[in-house]
C-alpha atoms as a PDB file:
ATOM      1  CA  UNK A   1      -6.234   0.528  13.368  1.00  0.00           C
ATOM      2  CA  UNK A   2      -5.926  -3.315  12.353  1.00  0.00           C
ATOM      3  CA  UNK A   3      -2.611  -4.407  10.559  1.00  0.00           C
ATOM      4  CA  UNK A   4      -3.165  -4.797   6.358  1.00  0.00           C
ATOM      5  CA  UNK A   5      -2.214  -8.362   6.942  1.00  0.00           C
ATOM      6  CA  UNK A   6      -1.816 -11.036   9.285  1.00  0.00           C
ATOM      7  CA  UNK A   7       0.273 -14.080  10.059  1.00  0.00           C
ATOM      8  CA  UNK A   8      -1.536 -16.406   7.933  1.00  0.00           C
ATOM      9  CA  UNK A   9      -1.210 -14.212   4.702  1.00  0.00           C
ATOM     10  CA  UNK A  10       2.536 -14.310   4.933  1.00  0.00           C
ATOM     11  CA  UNK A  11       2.100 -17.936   4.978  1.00  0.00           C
ATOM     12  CA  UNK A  12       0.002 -17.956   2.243  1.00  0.00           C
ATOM     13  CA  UNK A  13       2.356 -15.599  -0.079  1.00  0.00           C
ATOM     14  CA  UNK A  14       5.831 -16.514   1.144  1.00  0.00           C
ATOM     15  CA  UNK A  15       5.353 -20.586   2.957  1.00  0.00           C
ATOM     16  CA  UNK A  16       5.686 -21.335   6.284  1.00  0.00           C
ATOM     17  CA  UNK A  17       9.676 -21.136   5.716  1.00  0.00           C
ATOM     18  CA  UNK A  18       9.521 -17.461   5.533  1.00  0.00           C
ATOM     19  CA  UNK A  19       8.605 -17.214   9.311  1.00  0.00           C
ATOM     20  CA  UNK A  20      11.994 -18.033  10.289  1.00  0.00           C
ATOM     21  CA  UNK A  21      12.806 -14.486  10.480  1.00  0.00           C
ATOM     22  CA  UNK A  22      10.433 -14.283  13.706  1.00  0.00           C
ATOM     23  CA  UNK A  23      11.818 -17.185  15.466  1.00  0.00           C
ATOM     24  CA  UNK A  24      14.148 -14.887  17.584  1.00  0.00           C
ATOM     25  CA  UNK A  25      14.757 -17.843  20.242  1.00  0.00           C
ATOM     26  CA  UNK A  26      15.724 -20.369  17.346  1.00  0.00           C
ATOM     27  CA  UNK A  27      13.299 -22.834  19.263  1.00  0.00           C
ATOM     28  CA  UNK A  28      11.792 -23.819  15.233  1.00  0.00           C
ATOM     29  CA  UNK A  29       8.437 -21.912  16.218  1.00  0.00           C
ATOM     30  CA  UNK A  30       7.827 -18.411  15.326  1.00  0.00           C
ATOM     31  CA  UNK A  31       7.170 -15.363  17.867  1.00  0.00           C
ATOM     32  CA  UNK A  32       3.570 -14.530  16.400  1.00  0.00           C
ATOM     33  CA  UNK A  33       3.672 -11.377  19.019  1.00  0.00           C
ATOM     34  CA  UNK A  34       6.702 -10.091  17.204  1.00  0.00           C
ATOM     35  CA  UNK A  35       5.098 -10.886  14.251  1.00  0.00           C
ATOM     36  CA  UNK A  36       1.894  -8.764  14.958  1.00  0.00           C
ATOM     37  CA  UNK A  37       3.966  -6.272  15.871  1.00  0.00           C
ATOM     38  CA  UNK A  38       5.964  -5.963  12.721  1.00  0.00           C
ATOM     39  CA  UNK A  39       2.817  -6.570  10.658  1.00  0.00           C
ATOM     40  CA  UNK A  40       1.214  -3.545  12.894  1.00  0.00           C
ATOM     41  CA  UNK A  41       4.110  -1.329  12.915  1.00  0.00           C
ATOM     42  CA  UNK A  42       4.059  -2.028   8.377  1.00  0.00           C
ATOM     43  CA  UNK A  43       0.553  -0.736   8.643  1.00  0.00           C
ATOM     44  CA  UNK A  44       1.568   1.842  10.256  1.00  0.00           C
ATOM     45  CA  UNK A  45       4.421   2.975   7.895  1.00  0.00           C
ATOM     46  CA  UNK A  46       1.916   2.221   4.852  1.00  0.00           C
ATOM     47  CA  UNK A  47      -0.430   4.497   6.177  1.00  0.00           C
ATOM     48  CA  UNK A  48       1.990   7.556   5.688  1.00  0.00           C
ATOM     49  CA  UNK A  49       1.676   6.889   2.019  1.00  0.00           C
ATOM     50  CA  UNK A  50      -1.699   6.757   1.917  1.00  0.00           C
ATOM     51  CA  UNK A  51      -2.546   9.175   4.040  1.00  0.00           C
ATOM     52  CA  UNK A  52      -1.433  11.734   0.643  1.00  0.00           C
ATOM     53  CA  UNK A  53      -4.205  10.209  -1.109  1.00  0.00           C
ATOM     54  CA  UNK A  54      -6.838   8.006   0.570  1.00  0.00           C
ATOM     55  CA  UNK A  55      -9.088   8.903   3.756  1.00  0.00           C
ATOM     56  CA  UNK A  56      -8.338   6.508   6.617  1.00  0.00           C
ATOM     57  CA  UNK A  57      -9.134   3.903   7.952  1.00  0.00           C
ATOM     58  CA  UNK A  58      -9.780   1.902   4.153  1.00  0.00           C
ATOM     59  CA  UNK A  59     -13.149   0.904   3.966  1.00  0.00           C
ATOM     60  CA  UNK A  60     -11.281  -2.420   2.662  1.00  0.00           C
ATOM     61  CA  UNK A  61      -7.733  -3.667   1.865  1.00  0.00           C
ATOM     62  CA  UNK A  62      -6.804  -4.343  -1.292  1.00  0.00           C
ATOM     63  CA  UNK A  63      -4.677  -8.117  -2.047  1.00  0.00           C
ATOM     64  CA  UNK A  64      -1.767  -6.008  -2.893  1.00  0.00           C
ATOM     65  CA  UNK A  65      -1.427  -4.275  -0.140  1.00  0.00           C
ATOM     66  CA  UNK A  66      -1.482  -7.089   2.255  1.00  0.00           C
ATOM     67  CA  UNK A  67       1.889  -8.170  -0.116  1.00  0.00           C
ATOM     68  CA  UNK A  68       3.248  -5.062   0.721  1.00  0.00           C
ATOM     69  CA  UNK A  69       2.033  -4.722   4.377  1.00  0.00           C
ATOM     70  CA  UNK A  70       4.011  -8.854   4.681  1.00  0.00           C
ATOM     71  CA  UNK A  71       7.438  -7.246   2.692  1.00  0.00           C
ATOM     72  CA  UNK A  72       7.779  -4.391   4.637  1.00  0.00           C
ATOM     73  CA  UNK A  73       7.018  -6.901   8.059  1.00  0.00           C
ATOM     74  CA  UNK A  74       9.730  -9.547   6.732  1.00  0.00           C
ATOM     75  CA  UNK A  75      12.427  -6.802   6.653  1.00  0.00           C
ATOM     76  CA  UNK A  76      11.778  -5.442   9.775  1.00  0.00           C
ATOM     77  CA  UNK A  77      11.404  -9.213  11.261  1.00  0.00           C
ATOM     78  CA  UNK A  78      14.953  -9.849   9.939  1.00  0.00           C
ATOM     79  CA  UNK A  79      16.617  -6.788  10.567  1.00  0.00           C
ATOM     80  CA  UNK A  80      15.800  -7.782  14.438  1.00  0.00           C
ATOM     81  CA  UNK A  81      16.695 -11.323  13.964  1.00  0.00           C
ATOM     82  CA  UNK A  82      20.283 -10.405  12.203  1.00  0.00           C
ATOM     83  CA  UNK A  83      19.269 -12.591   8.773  1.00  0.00           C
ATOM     84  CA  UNK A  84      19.060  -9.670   6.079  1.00  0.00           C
ATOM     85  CA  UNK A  85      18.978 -11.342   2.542  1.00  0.00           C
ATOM     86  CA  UNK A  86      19.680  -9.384  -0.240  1.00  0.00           C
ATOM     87  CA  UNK A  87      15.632 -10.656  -1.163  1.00  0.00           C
ATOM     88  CA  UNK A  88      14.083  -8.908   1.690  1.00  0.00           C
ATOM     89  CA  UNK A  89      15.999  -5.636   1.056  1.00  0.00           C
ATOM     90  CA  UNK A  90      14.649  -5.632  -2.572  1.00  0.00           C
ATOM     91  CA  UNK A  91      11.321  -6.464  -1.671  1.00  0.00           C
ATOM     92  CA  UNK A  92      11.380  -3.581   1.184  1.00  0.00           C
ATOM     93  CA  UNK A  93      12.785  -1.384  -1.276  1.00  0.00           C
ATOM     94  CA  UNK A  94      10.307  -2.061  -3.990  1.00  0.00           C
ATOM     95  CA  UNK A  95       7.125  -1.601  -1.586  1.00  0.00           C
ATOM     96  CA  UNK A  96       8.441   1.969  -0.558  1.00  0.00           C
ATOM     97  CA  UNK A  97       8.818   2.794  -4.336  1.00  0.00           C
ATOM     98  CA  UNK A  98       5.166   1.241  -4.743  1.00  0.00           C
ATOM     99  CA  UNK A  99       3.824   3.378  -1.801  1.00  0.00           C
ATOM    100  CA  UNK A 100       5.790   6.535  -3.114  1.00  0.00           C
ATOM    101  CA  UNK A 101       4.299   6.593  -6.465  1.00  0.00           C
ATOM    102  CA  UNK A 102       0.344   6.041  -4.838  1.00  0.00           C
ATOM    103  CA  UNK A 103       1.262   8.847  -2.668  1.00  0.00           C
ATOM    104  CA  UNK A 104       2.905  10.879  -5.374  1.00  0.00           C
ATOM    105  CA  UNK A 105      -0.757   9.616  -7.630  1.00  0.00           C
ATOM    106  CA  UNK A 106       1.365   8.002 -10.533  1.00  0.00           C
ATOM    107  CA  UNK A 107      -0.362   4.572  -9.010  1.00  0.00           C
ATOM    108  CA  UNK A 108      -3.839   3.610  -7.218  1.00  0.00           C
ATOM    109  CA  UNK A 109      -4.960   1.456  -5.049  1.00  0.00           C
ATOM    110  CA  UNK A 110      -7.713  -0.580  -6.772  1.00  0.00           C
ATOM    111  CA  UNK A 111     -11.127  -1.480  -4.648  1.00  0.00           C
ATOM    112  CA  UNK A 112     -13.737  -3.945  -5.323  1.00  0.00           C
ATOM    113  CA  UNK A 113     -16.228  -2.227  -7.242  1.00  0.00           C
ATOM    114  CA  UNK A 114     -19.704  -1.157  -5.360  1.00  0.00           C
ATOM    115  CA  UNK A 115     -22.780  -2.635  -7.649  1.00  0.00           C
ATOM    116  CA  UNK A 116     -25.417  -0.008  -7.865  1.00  0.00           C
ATOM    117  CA  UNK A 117     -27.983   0.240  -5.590  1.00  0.00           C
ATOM    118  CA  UNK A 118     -31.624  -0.623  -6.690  1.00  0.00           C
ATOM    119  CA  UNK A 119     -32.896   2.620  -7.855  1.00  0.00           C
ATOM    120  CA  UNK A 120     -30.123   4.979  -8.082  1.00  0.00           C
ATOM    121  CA  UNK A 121     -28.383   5.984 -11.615  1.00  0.00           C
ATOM    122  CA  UNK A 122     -24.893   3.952 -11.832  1.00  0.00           C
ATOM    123  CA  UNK A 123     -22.460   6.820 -11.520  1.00  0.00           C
ATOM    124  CA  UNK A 124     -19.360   4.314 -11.525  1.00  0.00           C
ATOM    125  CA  UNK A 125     -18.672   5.202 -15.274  1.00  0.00           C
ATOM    126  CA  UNK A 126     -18.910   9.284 -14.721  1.00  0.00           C
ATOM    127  CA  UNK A 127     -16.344  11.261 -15.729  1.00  0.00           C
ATOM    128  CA  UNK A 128     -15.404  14.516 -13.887  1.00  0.00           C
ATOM    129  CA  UNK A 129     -16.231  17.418 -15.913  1.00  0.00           C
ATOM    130  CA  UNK A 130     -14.203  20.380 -15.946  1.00  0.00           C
ATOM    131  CA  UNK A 131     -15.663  23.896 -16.558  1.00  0.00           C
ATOM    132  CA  UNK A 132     -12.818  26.097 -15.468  1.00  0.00           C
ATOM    133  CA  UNK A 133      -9.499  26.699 -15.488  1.00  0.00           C
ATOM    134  CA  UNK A 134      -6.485  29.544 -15.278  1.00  0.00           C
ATOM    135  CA  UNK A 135      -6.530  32.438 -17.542  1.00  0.00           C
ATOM    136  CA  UNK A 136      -5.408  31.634 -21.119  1.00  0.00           C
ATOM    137  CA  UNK A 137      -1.665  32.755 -21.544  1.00  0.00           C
ATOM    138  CA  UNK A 138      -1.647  32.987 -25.449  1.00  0.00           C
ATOM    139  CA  UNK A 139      -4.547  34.087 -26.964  1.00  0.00           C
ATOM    140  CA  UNK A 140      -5.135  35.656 -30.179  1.00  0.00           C
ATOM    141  CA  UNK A 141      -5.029  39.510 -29.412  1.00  0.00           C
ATOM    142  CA  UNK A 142      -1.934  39.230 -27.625  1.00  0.00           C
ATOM    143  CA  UNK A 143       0.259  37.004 -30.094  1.00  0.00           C
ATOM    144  CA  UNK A 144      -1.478  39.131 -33.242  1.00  0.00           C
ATOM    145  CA  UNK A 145       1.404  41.678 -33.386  1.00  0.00           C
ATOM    146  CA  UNK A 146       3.891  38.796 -32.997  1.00  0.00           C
END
């Protein structure tokens, strides 16, 4: 499967600057194959989150989880290149607790709503309905001699 993100959105969220942790050679330009490797092997570890509550692959990737897909890639990027901050650690740290809680369903991923087609009813506002159940536990005839 594709990575969640690629070189250009870690640009985009973190500056140019925050490449530094892929310039392994200290040459002042970035190794963008150990940077689509760390990016690949994020998506990867994502994907064992997920995996609890989504079918894979996504249909599409949601902004936030290219951020994490980049935080999880930074601290891997800098664990190899020996320049840990205390910064990457956190943000590593608060991606896994991100991914724990949509795996655990105490968060969601949130997807670009689908407009209707032409025709069909719009289901997108349907609410499950639930006609069952277990067996009652307290019910009248057996607390009545209570």
């Amino acid at each position: 499967m594709p990575a969640y993100a690629l070189q250009s959105d870690i640009v985009t969220l973190y500056g140019q600057n925050s490449l530094v942790v892929a310039d392994h050679d200290r040459d002042g330009i970035p190794d963008s194959a150990a940077v689509t490797r760390a990016l690949a092997a994020a998506s990867d570890e994502i994907d064992t989150y997920l995996a609890a509550r989504y079918t894979l692959p996504l249909a599409e990737v949601p902004g936030f989880l290219k951020t994490l897909t980049v935080d999880i890639a930074l601290y891997r990027l800098a664990l190899s290149a020996e320049v840990m901050s205390d910064e990457h650690r956190r943000r590593y740290d608060d991606a896994l607790g991100h991914l724990r809680r949509i795996a655990e369903g105490k968060a969601a991923l949130v997807f670009t709503p689908v407009p209707p087609v032409e025709g069909q009813p719009d289901v997108s506002a349907a609410q499950p309905i639930v006609s069952g159940g277990p067996a009652k536990v307290f019910t009248r005839d057996l607390m009545r001699d209570l």
